[in-house]
N, C-alpha and C. Protein backbone atom coordinates (compact mmCIF):
# COMPACT_ATOMS: atom_id res chain seq x y z
N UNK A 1 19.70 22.37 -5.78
CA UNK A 1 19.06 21.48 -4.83
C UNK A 1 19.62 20.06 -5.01
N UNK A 2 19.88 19.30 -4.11
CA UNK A 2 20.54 18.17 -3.85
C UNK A 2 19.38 17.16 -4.12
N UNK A 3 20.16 15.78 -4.11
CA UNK A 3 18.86 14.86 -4.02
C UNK A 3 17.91 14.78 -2.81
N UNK A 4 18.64 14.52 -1.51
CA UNK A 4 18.24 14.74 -0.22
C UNK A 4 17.22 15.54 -0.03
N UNK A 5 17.60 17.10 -0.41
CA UNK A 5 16.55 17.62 -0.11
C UNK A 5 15.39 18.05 -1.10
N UNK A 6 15.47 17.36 -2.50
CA UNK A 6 14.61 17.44 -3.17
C UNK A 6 13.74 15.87 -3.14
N UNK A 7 14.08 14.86 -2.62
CA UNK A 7 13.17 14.04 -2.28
C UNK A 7 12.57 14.57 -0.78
N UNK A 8 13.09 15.10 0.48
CA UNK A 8 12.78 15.84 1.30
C UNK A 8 11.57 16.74 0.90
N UNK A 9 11.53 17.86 -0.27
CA UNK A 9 10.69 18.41 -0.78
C UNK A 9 9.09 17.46 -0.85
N UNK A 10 9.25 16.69 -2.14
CA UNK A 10 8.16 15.25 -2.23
C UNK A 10 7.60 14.89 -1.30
N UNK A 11 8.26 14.33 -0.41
CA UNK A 11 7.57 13.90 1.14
C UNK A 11 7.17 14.67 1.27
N UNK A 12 7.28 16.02 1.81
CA UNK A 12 6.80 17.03 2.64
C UNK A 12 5.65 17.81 1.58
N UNK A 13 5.82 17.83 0.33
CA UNK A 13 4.80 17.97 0.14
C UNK A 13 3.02 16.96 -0.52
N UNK A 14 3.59 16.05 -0.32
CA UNK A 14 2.47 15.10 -0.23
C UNK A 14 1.85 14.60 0.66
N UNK A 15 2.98 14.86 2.13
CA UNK A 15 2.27 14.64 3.30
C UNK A 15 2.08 15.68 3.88
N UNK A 16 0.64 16.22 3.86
CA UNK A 16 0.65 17.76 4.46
C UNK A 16 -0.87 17.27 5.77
N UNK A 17 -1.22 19.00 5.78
CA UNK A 17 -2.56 18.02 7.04
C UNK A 17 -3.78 17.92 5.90
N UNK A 18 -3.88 17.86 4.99
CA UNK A 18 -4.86 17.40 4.34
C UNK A 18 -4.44 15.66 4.35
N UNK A 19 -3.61 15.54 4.35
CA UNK A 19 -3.42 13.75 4.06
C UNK A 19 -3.11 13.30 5.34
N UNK A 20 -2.88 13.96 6.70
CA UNK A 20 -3.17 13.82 7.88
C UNK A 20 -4.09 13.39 7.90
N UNK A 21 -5.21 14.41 8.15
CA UNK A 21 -6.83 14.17 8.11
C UNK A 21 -7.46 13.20 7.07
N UNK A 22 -6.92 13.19 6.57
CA UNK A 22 -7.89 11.87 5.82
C UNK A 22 -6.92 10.56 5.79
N UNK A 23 -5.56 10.05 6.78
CA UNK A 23 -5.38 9.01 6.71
C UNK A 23 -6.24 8.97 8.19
N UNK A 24 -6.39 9.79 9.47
CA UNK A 24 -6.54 9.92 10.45
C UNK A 24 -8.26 9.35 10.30
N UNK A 25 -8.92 9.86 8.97
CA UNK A 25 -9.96 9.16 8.72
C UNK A 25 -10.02 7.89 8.81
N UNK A 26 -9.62 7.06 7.70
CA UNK A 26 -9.05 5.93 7.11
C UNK A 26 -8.89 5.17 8.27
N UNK A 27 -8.61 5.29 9.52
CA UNK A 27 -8.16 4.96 10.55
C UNK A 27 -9.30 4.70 11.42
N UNK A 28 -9.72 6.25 11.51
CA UNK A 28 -11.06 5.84 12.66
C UNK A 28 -11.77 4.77 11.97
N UNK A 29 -12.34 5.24 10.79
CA UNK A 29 -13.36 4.08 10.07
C UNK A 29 -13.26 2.89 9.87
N UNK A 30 -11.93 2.42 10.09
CA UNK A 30 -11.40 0.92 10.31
C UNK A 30 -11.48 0.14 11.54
N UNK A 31 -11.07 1.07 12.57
CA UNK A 31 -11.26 1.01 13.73
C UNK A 31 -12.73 0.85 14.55
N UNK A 32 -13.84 1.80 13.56
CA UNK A 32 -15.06 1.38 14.24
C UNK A 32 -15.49 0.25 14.18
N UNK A 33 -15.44 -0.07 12.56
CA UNK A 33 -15.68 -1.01 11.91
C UNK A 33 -15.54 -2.16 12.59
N UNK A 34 -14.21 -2.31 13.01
CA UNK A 34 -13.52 -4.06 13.44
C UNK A 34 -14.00 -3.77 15.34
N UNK A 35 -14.59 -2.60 16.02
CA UNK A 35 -15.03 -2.71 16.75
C UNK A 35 -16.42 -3.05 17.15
N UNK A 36 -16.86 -2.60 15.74
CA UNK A 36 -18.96 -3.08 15.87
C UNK A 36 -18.98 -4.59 15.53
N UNK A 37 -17.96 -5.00 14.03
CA UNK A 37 -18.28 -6.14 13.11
C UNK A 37 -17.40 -7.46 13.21
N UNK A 38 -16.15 -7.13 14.00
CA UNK A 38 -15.21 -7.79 14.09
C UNK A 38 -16.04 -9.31 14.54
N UNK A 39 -16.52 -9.45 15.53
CA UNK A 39 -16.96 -10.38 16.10
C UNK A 39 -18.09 -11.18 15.01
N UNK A 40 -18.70 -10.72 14.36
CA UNK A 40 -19.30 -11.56 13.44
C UNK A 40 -18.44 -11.99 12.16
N UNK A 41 -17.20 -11.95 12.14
CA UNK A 41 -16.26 -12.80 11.33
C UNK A 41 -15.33 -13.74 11.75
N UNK A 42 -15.15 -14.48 10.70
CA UNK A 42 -14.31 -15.72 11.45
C UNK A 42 -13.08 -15.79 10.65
N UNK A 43 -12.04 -16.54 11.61
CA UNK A 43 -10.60 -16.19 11.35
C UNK A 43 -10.75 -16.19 9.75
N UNK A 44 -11.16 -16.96 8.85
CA UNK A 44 -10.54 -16.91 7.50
C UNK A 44 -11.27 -15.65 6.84
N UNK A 45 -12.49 -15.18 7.40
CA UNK A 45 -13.18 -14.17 6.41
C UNK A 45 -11.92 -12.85 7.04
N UNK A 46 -11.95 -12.79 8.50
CA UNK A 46 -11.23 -11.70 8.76
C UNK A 46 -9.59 -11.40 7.78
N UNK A 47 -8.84 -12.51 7.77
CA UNK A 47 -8.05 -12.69 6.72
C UNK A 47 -7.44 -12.08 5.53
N UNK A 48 -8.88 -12.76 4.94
CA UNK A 48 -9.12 -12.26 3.27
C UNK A 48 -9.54 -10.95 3.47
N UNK A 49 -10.58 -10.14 4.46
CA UNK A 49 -10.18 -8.63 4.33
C UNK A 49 -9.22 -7.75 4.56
N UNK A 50 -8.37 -8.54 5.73
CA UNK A 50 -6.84 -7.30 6.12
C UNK A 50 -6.15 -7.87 4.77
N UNK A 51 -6.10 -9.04 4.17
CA UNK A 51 -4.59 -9.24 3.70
C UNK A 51 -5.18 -9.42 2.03
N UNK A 52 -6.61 -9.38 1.49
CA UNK A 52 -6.76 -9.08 0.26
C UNK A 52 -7.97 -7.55 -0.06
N UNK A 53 -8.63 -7.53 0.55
CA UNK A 53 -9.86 -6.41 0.41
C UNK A 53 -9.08 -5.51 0.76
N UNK A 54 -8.28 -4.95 1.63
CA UNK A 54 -7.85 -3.73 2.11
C UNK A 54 -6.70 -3.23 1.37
N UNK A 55 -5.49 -3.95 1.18
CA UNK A 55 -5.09 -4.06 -0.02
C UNK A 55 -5.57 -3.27 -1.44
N UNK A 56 -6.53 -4.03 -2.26
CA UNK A 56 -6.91 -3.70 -3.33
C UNK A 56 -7.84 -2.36 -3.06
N UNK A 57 -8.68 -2.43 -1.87
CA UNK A 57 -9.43 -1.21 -2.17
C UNK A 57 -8.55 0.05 -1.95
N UNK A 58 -7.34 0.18 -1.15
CA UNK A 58 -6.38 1.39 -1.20
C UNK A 58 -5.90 0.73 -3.06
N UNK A 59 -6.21 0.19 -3.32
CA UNK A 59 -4.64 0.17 -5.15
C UNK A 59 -6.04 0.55 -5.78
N UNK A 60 -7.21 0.49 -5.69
CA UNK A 60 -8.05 1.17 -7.09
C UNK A 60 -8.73 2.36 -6.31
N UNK A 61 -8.34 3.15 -5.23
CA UNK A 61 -8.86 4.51 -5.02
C UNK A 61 -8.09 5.70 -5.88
N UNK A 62 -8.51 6.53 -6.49
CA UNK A 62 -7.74 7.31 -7.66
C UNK A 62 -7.39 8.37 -7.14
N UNK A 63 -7.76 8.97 -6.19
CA UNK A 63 -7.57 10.38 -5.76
C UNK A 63 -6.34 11.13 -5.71
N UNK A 64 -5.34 9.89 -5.11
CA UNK A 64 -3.96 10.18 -4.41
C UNK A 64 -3.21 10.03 -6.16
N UNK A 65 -3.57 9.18 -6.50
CA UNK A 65 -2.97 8.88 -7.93
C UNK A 65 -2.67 10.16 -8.92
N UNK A 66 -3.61 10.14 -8.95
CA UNK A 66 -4.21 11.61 -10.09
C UNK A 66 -3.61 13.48 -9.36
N UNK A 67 -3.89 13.11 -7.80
CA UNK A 67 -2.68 14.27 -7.26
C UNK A 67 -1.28 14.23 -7.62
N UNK A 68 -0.61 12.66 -7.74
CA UNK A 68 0.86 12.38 -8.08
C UNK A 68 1.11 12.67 -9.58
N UNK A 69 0.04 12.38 -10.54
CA UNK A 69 0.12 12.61 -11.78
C UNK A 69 0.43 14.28 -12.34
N UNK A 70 -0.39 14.97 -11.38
CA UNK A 70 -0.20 16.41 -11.13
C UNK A 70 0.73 17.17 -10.86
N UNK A 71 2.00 16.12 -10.06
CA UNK A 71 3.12 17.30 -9.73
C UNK A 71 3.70 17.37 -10.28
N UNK A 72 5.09 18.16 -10.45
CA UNK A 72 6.03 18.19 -11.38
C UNK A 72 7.14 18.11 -11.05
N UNK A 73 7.57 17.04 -10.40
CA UNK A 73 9.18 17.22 -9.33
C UNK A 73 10.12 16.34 -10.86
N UNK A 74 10.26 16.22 -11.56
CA UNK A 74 10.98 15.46 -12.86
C UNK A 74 11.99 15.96 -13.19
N UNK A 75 12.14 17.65 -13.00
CA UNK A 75 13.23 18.60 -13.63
C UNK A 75 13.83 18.16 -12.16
N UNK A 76 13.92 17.87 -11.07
CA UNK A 76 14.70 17.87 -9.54
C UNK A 76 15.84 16.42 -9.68
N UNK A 77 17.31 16.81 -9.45
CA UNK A 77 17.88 15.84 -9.49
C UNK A 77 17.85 14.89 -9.02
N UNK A 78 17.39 13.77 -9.03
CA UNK A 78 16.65 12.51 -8.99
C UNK A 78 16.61 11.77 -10.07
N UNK A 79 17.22 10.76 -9.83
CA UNK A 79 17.26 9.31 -10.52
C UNK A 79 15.69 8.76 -10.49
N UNK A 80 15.26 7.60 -11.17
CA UNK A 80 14.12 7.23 -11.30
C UNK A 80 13.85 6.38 -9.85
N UNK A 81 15.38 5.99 -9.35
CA UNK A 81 14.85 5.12 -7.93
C UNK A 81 14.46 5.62 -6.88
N UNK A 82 15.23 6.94 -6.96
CA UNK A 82 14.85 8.23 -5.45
C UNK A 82 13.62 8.14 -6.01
N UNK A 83 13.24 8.81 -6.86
CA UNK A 83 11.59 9.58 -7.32
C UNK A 83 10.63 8.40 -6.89
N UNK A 84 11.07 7.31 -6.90
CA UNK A 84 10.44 6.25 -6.65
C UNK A 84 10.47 5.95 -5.55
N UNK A 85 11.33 6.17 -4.99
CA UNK A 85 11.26 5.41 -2.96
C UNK A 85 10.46 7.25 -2.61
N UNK A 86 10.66 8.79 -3.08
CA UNK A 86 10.21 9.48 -2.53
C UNK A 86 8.44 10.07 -2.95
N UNK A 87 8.00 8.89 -4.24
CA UNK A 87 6.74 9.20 -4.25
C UNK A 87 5.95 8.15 -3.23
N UNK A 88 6.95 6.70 -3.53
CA UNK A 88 6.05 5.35 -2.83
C UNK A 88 5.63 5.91 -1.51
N UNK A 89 6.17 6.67 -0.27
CA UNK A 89 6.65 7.15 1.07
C UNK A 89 5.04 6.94 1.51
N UNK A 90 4.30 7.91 0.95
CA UNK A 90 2.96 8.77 1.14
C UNK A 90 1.87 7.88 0.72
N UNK A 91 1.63 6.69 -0.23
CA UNK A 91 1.09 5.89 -0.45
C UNK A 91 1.01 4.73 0.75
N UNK A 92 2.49 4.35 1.01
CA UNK A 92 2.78 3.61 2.06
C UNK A 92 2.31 3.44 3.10
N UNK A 93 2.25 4.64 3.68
CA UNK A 93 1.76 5.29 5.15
C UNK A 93 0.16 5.04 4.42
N UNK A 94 -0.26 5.85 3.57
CA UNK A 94 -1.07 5.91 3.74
C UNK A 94 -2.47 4.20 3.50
N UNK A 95 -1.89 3.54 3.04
CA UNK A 95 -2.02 2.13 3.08
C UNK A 95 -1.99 0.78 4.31
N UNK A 96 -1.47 1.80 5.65
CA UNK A 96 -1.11 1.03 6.80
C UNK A 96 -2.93 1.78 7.71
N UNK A 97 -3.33 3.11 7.28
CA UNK A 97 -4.09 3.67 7.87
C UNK A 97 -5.16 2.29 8.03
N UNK A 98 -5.48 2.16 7.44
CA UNK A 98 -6.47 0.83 7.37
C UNK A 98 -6.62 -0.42 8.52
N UNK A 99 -5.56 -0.68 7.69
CA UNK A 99 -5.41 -2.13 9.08
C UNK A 99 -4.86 -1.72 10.51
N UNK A 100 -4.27 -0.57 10.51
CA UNK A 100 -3.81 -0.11 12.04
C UNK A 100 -4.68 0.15 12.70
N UNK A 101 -6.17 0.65 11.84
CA UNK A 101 -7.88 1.11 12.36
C UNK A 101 -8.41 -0.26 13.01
N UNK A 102 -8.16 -1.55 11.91
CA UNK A 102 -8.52 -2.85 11.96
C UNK A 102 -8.29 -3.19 13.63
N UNK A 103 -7.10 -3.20 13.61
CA UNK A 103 -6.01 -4.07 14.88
C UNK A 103 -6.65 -3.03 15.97
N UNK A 104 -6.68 -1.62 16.00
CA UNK A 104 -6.80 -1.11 16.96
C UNK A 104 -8.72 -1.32 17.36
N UNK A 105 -9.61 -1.54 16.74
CA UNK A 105 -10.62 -1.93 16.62
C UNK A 105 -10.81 -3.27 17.40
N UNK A 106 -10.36 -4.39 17.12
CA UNK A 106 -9.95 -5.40 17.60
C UNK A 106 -9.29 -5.35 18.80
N UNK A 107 -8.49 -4.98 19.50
CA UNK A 107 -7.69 -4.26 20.64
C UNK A 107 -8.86 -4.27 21.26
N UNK A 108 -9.88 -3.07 20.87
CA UNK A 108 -11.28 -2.33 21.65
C UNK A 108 -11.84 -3.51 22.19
N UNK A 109 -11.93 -4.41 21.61
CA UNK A 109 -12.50 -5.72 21.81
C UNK A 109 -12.36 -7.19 22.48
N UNK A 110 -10.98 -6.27 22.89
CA UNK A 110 -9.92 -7.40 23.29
C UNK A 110 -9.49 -9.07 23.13
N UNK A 111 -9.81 -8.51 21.18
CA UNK A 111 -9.17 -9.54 20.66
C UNK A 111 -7.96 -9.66 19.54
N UNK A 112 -7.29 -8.75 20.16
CA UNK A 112 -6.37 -8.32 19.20
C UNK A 112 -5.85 -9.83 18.34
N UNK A 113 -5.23 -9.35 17.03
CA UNK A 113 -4.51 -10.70 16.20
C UNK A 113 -3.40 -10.89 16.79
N UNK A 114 -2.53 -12.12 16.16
CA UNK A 114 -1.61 -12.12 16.63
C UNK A 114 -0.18 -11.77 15.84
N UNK A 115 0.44 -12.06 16.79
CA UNK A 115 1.84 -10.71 16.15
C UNK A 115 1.95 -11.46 14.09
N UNK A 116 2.40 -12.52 14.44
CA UNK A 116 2.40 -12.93 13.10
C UNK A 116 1.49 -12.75 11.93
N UNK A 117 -0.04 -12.74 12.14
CA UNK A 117 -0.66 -12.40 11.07
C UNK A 117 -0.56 -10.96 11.13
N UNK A 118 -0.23 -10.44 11.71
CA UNK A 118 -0.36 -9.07 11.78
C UNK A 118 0.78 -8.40 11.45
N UNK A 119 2.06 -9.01 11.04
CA UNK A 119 2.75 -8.72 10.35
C UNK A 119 2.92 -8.91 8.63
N UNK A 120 2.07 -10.24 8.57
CA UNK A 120 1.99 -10.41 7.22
C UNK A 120 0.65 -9.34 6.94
N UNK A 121 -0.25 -9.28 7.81
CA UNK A 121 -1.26 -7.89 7.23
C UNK A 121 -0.26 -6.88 6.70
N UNK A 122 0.23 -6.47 7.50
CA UNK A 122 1.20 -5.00 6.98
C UNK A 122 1.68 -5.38 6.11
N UNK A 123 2.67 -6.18 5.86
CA UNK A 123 3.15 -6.65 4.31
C UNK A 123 2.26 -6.82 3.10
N UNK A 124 1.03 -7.21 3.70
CA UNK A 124 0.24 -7.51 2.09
C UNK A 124 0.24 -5.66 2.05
N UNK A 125 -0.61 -5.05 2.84
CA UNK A 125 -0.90 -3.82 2.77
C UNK A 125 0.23 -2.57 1.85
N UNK A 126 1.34 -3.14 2.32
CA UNK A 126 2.61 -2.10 1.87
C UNK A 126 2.66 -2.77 0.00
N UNK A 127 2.96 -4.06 0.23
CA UNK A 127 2.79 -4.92 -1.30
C UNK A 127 1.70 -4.31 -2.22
N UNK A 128 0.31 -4.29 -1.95
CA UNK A 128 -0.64 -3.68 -2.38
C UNK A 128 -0.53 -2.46 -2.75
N UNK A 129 -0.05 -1.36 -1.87
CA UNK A 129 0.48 0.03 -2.42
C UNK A 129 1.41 0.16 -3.48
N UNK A 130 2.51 -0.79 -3.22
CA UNK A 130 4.01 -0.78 -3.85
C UNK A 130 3.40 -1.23 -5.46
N UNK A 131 2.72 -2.12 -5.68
CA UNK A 131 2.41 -2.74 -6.88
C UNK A 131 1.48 -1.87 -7.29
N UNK A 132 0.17 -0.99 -6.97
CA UNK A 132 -0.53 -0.46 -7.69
C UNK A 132 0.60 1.08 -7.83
N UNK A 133 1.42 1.69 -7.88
CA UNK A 133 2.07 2.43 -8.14
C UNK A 133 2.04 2.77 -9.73
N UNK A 134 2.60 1.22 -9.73
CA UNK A 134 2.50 0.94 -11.27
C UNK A 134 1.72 1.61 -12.49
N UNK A 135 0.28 1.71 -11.70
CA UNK A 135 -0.93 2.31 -12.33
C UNK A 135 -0.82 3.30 -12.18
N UNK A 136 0.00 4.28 -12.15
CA UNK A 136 -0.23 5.53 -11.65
C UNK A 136 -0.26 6.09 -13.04
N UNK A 137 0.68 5.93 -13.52
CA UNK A 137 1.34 6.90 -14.85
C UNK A 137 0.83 5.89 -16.10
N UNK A 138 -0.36 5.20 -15.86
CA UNK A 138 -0.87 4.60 -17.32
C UNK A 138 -2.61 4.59 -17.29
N UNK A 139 -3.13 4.36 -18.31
CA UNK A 139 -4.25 4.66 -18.26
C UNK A 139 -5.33 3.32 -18.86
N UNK A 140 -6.25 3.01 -19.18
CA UNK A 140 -7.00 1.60 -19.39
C UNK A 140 -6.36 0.68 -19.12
N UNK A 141 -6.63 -0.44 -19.86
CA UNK A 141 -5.74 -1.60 -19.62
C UNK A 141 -4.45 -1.89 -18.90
N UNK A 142 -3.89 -1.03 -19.34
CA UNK A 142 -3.00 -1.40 -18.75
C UNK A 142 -2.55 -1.24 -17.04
N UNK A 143 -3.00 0.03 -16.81
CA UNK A 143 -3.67 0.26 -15.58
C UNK A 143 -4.51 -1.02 -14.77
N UNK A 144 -5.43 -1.21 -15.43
CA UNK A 144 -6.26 -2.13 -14.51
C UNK A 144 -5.78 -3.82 -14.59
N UNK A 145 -4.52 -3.97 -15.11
CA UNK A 145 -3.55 -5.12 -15.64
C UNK A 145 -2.88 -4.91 -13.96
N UNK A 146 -2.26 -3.76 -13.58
CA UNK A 146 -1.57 -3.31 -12.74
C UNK A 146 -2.70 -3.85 -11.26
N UNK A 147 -3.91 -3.38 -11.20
CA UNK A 147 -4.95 -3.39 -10.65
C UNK A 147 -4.68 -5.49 -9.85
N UNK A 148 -5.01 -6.05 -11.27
CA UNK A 148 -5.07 -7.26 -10.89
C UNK A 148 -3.92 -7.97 -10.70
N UNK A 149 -2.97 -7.21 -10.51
CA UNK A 149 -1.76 -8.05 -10.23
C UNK A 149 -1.38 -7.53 -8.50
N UNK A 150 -2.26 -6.63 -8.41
CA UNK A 150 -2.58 -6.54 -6.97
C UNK A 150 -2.65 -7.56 -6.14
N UNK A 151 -4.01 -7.52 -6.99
CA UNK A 151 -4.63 -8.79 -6.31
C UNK A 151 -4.04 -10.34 -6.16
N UNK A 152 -3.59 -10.33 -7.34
CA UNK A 152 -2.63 -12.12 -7.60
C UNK A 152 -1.61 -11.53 -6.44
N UNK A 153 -0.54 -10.79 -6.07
CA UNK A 153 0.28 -10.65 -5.37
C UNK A 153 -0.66 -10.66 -3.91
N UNK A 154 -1.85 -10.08 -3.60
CA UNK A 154 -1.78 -10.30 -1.66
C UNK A 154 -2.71 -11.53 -1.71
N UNK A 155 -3.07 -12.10 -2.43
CA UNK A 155 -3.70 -13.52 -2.70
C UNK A 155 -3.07 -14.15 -2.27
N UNK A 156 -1.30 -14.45 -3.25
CA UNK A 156 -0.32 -15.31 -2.71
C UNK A 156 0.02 -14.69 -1.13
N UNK A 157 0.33 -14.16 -0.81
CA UNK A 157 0.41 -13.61 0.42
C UNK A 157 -0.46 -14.19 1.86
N UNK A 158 -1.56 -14.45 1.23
CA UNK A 158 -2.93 -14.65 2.01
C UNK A 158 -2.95 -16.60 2.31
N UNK A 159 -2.17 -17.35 1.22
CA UNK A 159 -2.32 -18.77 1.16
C UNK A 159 -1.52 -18.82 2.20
N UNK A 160 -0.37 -19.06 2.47
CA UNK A 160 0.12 -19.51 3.78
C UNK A 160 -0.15 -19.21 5.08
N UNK A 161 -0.89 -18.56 5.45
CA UNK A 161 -2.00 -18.51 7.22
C UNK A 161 -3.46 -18.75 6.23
N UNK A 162 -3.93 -18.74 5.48
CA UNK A 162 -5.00 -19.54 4.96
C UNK A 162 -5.23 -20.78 4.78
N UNK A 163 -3.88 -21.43 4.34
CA UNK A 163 -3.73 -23.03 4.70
C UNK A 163 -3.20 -23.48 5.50
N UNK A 164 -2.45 -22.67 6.78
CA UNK A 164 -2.05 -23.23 8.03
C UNK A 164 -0.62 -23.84 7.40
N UNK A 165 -0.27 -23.31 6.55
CA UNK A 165 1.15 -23.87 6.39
C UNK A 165 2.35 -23.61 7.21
N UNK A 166 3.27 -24.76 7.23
CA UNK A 166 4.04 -24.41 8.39
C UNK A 166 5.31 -22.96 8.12
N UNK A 167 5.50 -22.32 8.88
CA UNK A 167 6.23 -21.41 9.11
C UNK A 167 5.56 -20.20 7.75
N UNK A 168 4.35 -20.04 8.59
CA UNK A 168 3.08 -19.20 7.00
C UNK A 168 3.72 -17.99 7.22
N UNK A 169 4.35 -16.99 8.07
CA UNK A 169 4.73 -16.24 8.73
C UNK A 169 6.09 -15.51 7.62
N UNK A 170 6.74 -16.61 7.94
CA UNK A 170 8.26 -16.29 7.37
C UNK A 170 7.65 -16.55 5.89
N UNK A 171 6.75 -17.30 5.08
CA UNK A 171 6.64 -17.48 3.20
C UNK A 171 6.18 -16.08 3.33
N UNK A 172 4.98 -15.90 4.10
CA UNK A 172 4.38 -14.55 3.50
C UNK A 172 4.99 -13.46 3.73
N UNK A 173 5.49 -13.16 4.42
CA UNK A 173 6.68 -12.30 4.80
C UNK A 173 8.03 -12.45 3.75
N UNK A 174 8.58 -13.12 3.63
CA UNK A 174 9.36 -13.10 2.33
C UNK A 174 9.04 -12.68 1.24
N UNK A 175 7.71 -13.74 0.60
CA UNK A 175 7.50 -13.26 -0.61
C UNK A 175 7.45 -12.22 -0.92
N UNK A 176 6.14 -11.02 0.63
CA UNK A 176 5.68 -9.70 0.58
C UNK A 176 7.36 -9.09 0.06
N UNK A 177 8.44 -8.85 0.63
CA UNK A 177 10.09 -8.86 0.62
C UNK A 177 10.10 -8.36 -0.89
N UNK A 178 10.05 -9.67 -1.52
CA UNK A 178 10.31 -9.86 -3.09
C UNK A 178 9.51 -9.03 -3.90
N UNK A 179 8.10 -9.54 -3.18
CA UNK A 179 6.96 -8.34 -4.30
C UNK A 179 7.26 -7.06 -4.46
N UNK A 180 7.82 -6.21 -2.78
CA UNK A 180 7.66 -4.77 -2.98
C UNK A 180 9.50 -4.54 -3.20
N UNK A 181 10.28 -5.10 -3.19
CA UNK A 181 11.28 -4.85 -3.72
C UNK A 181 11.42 -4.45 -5.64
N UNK A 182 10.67 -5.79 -5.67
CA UNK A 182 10.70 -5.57 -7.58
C UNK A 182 9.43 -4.57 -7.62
N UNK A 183 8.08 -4.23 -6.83
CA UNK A 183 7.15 -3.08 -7.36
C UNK A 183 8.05 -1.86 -7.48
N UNK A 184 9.34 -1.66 -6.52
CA UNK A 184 9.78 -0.56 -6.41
C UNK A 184 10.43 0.03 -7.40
N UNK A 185 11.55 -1.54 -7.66
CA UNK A 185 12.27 -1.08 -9.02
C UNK A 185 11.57 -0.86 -10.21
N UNK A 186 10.15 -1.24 -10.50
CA UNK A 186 9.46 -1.65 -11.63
C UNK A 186 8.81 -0.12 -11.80
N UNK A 187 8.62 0.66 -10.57
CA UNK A 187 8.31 1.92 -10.48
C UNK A 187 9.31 3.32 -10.53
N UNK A 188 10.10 2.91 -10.38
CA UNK A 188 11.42 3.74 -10.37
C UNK A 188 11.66 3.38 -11.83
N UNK A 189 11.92 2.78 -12.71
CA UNK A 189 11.94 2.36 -13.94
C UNK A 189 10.61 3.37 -14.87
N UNK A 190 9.71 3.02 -14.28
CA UNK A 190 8.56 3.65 -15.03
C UNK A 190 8.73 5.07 -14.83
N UNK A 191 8.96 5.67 -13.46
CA UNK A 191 9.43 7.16 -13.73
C UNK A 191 10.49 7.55 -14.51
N UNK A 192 11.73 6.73 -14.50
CA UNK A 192 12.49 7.14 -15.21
C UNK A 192 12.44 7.31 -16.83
N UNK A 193 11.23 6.48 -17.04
CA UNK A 193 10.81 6.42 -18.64
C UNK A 193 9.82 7.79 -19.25
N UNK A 194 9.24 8.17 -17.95
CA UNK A 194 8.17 8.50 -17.62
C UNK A 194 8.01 9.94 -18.68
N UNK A 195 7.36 10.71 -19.84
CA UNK A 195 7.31 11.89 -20.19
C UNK A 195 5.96 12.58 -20.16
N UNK A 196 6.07 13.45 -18.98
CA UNK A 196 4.50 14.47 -18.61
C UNK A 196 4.10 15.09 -19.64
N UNK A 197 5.16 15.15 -20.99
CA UNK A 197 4.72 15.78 -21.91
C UNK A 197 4.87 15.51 -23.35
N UNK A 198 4.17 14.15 -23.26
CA UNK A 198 4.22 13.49 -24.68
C UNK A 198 4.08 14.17 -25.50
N UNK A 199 4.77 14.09 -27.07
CA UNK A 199 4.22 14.97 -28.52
C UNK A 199 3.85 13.84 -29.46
């Protein structure tokens, strides 16, 4: 088996219709949400939930984690960076379910955001996935070290359309750039270190 189609494998089997159906969840419930509640928030509270709450609450849900901890794709020729761009895939996606519920909620309401914060939403969102990765393959502390660096990363993310800084668009968008570039390598690194079967 090649790399191709053994990261091919990974994808396909982490995204099956069980993780259909429950990003398809993830989605509606976002979507109702920003269609009942949207209107009783104001630009900065709405904010801090797409671009820090949504974020962190996909990086400390364990479910998906503890399924990845479970497989065994390690013997498949793969470098630590494939294993790493072909576990991040399914987290990714499944991290956009949220705020795509948000925006489309908002839509209902016909107040959709605008293109720019709504690009840095997706960026904190993907950043947030990319960095709690980290936590996957460790356990106390250090794990929840991973947890809060979540948070410090879509925080910074969140200051430039929080303070109206000029061109907030292109900082937060960059930085997001930088964050999930190095979460990636920092995760591809950790698999490559990685032994399912310590002695």
């Amino acid at each position: 088996m090649n790399g191709g189609r053994a990261t091919l494998a990974i994808v396909r089997r982490r995204i099956d219709r069980a993780y259909a159906c429950d990003w398809l969840g993830r989605f509606a419930a976002l979507c109702l949400i920003a269609a009942l509640f949207a209107p009783l928030l104001g630009r900065t509270a709405t904010l801090v939930v797409l671009i820090i709450v949504l974020p962190l609450g996909g990086a400390t849900e364990s479910a998906h984690a503890e399924a990845m901890r479970r497989t065994s794709f390690f013997a498949m020729p793969l470098y630590g960076r494939q294993l790493a761009r072909a576990y991040a895939l399914a987290p990714v996606v499944t991290a956009l379910a949220a705020p795509l519920g948000f925006f489309c909620g908002l839509a209902i309401r016909h107040e959709p955001l605008a293109p720019g914060l709504g690009a840095i939403v997706l960026a904190a969102n993907i950043v947030g996935a990319l960095v709690a990765l980290g936590a996957v393959f460790r356990d106390g502390v250090q794990a929840w070290l991973y947890y809060a660096l979540t948070l410090v990363c879509c925080t910074a993310l969140a200051v430039p359309p929080l303070a109206r800084l000029p061109h907030a668009v292109a900082l937060s968008v960059g930085l997001a750039a930088v964050f999930a570039f190095t979460a990636l390598r920092a995760f591809g690194e950790t698999l490559a270190r990685y032994d399912p079967l310590p002695f």
